[in-house]
N, C-alpha and C. Protein backbone atom coordinates (compact mmCIF):
# COMPACT_ATOMS: atom_id res chain seq x y z
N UNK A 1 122.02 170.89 45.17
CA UNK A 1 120.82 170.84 44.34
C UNK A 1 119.60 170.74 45.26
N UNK A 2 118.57 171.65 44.92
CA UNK A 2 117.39 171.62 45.84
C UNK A 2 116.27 170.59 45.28
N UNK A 3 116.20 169.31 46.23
CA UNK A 3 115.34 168.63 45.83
C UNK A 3 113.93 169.34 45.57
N UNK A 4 112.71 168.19 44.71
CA UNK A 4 111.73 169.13 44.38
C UNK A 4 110.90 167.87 45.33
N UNK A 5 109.90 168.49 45.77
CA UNK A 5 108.86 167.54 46.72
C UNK A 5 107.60 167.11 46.09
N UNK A 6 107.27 166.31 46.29
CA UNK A 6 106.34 165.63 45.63
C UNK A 6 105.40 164.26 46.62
N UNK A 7 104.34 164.62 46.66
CA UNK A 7 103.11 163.62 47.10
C UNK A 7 103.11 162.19 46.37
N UNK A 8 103.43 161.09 46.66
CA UNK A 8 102.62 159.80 45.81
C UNK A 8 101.57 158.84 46.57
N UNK A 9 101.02 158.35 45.94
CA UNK A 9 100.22 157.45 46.17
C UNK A 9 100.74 155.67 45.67
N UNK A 10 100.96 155.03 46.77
CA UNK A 10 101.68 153.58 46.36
C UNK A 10 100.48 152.75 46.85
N UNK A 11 100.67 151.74 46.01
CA UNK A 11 99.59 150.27 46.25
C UNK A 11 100.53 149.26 46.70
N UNK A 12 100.20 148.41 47.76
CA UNK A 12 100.57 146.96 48.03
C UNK A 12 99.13 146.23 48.20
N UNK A 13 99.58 145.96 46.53
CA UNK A 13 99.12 144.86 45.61
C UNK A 13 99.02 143.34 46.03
N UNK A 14 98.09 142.51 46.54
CA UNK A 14 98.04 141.15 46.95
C UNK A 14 96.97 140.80 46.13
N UNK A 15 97.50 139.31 45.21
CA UNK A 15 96.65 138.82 44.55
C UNK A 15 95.81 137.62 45.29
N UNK A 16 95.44 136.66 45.13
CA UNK A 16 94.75 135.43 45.78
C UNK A 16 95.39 134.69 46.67
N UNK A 17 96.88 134.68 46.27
CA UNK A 17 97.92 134.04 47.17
C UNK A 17 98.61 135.00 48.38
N UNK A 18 97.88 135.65 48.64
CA UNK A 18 98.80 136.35 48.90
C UNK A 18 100.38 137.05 48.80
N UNK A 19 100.45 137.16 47.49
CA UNK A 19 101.71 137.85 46.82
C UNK A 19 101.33 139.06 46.75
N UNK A 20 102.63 139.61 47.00
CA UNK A 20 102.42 140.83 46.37
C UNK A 20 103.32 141.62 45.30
N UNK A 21 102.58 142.60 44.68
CA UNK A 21 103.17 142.55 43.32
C UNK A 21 104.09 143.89 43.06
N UNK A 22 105.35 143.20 42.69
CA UNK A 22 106.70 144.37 42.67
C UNK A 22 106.81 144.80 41.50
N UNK A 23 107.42 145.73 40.85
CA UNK A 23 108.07 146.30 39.37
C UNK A 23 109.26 146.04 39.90
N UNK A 24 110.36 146.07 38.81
CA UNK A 24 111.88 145.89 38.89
C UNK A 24 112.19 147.47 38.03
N UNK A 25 112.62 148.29 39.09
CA UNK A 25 113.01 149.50 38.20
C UNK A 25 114.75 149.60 38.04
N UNK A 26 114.79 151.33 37.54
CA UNK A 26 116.00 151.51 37.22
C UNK A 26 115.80 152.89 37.20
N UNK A 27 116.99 153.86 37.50
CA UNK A 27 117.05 155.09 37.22
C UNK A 27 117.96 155.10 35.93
N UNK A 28 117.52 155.53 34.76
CA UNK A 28 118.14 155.80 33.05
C UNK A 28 119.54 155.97 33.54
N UNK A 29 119.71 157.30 34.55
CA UNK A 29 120.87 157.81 34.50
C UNK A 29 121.80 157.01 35.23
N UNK A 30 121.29 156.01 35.97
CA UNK A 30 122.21 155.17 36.60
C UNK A 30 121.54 153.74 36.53
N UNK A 31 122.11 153.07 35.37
CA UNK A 31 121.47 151.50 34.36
C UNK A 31 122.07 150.61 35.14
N UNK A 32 122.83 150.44 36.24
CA UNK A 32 123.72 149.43 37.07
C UNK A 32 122.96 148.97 38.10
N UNK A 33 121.82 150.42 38.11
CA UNK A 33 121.42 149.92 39.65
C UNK A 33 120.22 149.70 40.10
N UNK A 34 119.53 148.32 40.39
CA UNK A 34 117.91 147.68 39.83
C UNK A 34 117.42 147.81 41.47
N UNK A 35 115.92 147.70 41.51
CA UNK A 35 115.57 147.41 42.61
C UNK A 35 114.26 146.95 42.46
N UNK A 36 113.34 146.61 43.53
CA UNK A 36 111.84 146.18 43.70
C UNK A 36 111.32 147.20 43.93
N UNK A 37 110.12 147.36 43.65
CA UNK A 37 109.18 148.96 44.28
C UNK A 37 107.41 148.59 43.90
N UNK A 38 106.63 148.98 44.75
CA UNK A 38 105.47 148.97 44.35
C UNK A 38 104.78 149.90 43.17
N UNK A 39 103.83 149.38 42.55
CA UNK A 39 103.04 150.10 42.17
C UNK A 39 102.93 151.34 42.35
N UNK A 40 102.44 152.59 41.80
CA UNK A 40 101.76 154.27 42.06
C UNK A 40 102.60 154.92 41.69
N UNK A 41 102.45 156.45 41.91
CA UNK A 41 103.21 157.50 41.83
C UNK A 41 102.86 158.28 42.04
N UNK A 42 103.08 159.70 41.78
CA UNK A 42 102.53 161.48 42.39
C UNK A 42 101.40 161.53 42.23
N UNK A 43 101.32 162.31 42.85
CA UNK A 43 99.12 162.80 42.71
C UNK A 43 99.41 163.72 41.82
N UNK A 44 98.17 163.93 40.80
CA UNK A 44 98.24 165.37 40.23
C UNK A 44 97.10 166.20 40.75
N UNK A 45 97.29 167.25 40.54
CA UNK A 45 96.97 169.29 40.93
C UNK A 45 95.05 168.70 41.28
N UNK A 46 95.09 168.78 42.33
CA UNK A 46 93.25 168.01 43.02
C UNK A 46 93.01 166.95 43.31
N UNK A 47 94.32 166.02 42.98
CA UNK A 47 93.79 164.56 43.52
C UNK A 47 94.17 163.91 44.97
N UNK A 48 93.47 163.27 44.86
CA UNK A 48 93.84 162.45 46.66
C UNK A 48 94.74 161.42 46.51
N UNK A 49 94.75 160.89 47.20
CA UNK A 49 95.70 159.73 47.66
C UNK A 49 94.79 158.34 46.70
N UNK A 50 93.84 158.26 47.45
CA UNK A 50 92.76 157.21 47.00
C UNK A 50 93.02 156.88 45.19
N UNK A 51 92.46 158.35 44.72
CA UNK A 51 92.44 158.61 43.26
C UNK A 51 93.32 158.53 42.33
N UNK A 52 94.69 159.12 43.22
CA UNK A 52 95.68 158.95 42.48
C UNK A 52 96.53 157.49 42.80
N UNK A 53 96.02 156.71 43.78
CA UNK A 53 96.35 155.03 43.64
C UNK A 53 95.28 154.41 42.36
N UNK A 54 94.56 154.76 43.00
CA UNK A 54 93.37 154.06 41.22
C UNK A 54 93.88 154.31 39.99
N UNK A 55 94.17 155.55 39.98
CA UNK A 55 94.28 155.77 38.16
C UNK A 55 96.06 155.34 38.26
N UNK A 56 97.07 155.29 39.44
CA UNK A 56 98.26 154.88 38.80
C UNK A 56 97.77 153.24 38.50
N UNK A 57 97.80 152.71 39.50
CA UNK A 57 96.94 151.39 38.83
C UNK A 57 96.58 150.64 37.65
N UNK A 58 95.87 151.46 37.33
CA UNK A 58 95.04 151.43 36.22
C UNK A 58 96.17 151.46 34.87
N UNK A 59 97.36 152.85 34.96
CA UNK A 59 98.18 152.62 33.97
C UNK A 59 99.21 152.01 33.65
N UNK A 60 99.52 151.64 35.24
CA UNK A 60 100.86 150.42 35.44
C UNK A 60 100.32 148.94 34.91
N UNK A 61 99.13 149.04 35.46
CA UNK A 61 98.91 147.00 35.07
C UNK A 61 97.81 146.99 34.33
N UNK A 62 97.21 147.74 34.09
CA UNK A 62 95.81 147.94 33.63
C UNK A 62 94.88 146.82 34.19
N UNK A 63 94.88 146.81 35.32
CA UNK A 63 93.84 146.03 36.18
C UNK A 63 92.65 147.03 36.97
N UNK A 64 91.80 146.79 36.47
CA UNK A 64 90.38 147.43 36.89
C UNK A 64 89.46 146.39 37.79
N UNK A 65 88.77 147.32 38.53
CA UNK A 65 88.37 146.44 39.55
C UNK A 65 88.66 145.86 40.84
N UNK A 66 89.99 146.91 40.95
CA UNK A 66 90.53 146.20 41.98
C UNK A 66 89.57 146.62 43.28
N UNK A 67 89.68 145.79 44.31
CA UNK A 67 89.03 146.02 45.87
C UNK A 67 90.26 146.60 46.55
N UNK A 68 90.35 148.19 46.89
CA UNK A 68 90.82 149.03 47.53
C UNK A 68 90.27 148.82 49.26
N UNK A 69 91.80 148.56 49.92
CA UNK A 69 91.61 148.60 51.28
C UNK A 69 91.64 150.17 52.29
N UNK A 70 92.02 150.74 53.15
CA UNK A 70 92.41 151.42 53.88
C UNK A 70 94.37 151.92 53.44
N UNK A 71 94.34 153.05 53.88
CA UNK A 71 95.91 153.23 54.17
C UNK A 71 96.41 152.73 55.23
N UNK A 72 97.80 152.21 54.69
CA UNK A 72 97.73 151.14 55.93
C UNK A 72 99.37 151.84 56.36
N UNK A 73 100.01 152.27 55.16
CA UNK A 73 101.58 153.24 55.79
C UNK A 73 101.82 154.19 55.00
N UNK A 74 102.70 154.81 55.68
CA UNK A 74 103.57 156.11 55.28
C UNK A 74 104.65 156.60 55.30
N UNK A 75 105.28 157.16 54.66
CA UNK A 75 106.64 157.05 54.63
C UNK A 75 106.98 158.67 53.82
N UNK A 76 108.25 158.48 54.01
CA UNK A 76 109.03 159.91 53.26
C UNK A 76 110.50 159.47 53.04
N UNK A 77 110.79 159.74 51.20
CA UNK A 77 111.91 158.62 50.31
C UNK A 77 112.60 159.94 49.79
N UNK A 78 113.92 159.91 50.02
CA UNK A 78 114.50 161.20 49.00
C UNK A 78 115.28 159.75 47.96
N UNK A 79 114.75 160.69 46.84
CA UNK A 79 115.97 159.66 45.82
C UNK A 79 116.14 160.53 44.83
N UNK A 80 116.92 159.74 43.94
CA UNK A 80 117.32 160.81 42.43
C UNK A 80 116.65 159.98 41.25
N UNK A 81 116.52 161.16 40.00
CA UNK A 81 115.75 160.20 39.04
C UNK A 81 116.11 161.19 38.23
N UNK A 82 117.04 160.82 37.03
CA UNK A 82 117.92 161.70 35.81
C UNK A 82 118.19 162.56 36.25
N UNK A 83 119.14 162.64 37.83
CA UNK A 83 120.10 163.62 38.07
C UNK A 83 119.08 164.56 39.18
N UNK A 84 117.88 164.46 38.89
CA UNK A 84 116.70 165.61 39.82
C UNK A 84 116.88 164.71 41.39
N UNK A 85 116.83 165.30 42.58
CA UNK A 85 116.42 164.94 43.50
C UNK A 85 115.35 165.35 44.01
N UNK A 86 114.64 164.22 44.50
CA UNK A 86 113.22 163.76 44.82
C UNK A 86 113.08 164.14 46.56
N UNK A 87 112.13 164.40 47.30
CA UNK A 87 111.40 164.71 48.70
C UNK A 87 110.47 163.67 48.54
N UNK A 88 109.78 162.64 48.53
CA UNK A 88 109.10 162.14 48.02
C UNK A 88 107.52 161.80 49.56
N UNK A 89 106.63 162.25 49.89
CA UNK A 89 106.02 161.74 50.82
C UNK A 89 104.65 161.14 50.52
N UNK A 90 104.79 159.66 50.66
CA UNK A 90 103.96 158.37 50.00
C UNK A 90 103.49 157.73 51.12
N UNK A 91 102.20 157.21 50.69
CA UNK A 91 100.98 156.80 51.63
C UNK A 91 101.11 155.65 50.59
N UNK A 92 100.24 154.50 51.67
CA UNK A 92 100.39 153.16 50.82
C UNK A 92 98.94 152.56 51.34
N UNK A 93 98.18 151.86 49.76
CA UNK A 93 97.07 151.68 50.07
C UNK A 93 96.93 150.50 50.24
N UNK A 94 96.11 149.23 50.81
CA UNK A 94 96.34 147.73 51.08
C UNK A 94 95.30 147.48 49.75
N UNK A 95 95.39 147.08 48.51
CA UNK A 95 94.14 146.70 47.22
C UNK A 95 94.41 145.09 47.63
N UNK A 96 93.51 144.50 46.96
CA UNK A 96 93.44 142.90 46.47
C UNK A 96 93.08 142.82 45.11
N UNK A 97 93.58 142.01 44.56
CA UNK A 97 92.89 141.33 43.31
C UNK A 97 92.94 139.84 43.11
N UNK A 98 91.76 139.22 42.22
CA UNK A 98 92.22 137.92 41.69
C UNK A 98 92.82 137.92 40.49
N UNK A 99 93.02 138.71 39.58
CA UNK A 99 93.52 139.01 38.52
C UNK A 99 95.04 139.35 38.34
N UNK A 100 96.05 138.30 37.98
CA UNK A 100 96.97 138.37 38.14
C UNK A 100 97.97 139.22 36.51
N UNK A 101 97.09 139.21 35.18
CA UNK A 101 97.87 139.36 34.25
C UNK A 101 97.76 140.65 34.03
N UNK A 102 98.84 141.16 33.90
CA UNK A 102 99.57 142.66 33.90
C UNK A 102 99.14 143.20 32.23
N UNK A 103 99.29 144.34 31.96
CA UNK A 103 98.96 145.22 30.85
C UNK A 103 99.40 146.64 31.07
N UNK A 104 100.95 146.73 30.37
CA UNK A 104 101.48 148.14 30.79
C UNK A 104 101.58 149.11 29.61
N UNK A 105 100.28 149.03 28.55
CA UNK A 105 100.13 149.32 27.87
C UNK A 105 99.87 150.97 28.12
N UNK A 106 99.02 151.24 29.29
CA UNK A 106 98.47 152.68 30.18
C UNK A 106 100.07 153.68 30.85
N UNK A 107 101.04 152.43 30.63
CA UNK A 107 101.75 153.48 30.84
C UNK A 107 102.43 154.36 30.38
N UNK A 108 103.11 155.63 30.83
CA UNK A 108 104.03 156.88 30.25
C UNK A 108 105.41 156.60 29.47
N UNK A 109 106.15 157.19 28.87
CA UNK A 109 106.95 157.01 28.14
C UNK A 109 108.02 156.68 29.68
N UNK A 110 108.11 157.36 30.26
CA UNK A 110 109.32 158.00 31.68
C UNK A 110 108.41 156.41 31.97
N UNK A 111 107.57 155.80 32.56
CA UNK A 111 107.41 154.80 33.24
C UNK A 111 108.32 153.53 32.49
N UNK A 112 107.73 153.42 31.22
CA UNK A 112 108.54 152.36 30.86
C UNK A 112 109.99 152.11 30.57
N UNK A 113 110.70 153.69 30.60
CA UNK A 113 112.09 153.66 30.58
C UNK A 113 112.52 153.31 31.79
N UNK A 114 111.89 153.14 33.45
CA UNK A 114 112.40 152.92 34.67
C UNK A 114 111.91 151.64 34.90
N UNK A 115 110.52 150.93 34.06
CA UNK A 115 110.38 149.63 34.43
C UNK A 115 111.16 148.64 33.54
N UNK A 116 111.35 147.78 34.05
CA UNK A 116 112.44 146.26 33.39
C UNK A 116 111.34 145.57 33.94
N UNK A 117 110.68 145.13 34.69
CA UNK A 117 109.82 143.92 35.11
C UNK A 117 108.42 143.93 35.92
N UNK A 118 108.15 142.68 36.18
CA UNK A 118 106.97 142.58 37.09
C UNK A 118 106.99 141.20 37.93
N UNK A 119 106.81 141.31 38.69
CA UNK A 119 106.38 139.95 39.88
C UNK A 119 105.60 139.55 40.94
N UNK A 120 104.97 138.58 41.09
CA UNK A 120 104.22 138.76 42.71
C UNK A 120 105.17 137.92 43.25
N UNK A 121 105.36 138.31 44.57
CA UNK A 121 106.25 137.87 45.49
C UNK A 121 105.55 137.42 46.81
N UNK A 122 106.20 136.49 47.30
CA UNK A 122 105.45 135.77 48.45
C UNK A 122 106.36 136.47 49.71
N UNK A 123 106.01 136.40 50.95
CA UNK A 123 106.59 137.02 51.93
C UNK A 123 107.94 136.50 52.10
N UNK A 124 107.64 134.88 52.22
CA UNK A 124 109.30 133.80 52.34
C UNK A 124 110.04 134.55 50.95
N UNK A 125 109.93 134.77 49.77
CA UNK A 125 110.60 135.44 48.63
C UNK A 125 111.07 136.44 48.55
N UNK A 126 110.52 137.46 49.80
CA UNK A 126 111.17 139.26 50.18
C UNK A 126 111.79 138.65 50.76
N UNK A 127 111.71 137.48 52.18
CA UNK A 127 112.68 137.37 53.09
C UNK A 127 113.76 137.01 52.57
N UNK A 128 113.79 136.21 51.87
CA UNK A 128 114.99 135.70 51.23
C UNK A 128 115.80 136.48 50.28
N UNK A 129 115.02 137.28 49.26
CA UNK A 129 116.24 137.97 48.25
C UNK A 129 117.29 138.59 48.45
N UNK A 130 118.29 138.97 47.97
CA UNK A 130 119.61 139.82 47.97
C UNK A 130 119.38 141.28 47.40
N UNK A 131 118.04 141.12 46.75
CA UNK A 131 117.80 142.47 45.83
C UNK A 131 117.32 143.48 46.09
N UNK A 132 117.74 144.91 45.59
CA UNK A 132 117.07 145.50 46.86
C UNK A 132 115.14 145.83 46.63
N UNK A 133 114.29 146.04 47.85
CA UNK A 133 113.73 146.10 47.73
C UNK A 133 113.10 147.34 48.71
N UNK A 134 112.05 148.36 47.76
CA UNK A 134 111.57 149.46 48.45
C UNK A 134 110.17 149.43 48.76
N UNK A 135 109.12 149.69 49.96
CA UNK A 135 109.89 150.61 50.85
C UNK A 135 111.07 149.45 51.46
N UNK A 136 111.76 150.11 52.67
CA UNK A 136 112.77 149.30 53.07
C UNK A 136 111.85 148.38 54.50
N UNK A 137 111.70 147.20 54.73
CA UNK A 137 111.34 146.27 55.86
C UNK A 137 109.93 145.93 55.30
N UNK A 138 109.53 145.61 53.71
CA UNK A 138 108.10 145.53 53.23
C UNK A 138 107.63 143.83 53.77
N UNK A 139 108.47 143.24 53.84
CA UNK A 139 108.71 142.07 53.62
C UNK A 139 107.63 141.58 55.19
N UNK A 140 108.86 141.81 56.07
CA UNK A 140 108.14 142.03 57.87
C UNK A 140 106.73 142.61 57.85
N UNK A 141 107.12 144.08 57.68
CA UNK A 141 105.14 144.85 57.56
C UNK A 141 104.00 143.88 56.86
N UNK A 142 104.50 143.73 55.40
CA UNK A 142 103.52 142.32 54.74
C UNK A 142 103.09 141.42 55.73
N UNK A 143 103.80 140.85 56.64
CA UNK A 143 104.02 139.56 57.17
C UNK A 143 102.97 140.11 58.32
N UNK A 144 103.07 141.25 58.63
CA UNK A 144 102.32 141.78 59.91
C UNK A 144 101.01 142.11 59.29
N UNK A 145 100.94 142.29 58.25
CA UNK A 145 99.16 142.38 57.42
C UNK A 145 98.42 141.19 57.33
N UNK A 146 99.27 140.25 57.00
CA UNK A 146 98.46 139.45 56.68
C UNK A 146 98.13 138.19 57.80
N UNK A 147 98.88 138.31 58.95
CA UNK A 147 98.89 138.14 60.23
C UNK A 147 97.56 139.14 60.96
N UNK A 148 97.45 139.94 60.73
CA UNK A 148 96.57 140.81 61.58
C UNK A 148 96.05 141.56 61.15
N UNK A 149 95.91 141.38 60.06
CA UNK A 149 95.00 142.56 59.10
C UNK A 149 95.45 143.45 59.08
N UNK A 150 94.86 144.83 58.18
CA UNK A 150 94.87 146.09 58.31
C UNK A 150 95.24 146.87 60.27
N UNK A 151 96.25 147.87 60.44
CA UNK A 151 96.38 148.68 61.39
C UNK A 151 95.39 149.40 61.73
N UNK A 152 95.09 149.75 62.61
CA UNK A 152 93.75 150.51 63.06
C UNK A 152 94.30 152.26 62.20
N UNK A 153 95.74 152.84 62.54
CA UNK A 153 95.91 153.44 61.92
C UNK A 153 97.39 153.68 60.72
N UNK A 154 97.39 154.50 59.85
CA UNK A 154 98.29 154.00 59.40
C UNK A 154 100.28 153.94 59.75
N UNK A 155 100.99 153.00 59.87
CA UNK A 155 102.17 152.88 60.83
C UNK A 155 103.28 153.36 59.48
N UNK A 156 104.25 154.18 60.17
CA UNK A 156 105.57 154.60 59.22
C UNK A 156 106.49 153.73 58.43
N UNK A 157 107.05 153.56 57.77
CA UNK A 157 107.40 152.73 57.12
C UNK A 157 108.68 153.58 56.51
């Protein structure tokens, strides 16, 4: 099967505490198998990276206002999602908010069939879980942000 490729735009989301904030997904076609993942998704046909982190944003939590940092990583994810395989190549933006209460009212029908949850997570709370969590080593990189700020440029992930 020829995967199809696709651009996203992901947020790592830190509220006041420095948490940051996960969804608990699922692929429909395979209900056994949960994981952590940030915020965003594909750009559509003219948008940037920037734009298309704002408006996913906006429909995942409906939090407006957020203070958008720099890209801080990048990465490239093949996965499957109802049988399609994914190319997936995602840039990740550093936002803040003080606003912690979620509203997934903005989102798509396909979003809410893959979300089950929401959480902010503290760095000691990635280190510790059993569950899986994407991208893979968020936990460490976090730990290296908020240790040293933003990368001068953005590092692979």
């Amino acid at each position: 099967m020829t995967a199809r490729r696709r651009k996203a735009a992901r947020i790592l989301l830190l509220d006041g505490q420095d948490r940051i904030l996960l969804f608990l997904g699922q692929d429909p076609a395979e209900p056994d198998e949960t994981w952590w993942f940030t915020p965003g998704g594909g750009l559509e046909p003219g948008e940037g990276f920037r734009e298309a982190a704002e408006r996913e944003l906006v429909e995942e939590t409906g939090l407006r206002g957020v203070a958008f940092g720099p890209l801080v990583a990048y990465g490239t994810v093949s996965f499957s999602y109802q049988g399609q395989r994914y190319e997936q190549e995602q840039w990740f933006h550093l936002a803040r908010t003080a606003r912690t209460e979620l509203d997934h009212s903005g989102m798509t029908e396909d979003e809410h069939a893959v979300l089950l949850g929401a959480r902010w997570w503290t760095v000691d709370e990635l280190r510790a879980t059993a569950e899986t969590v994407y991208p893979a080593g968020l936990a460490d990189f976090l730990a290296r942000l908020l240790a040293e700020g933003p990368p001068v440029d953005p590092v692979r992930l």
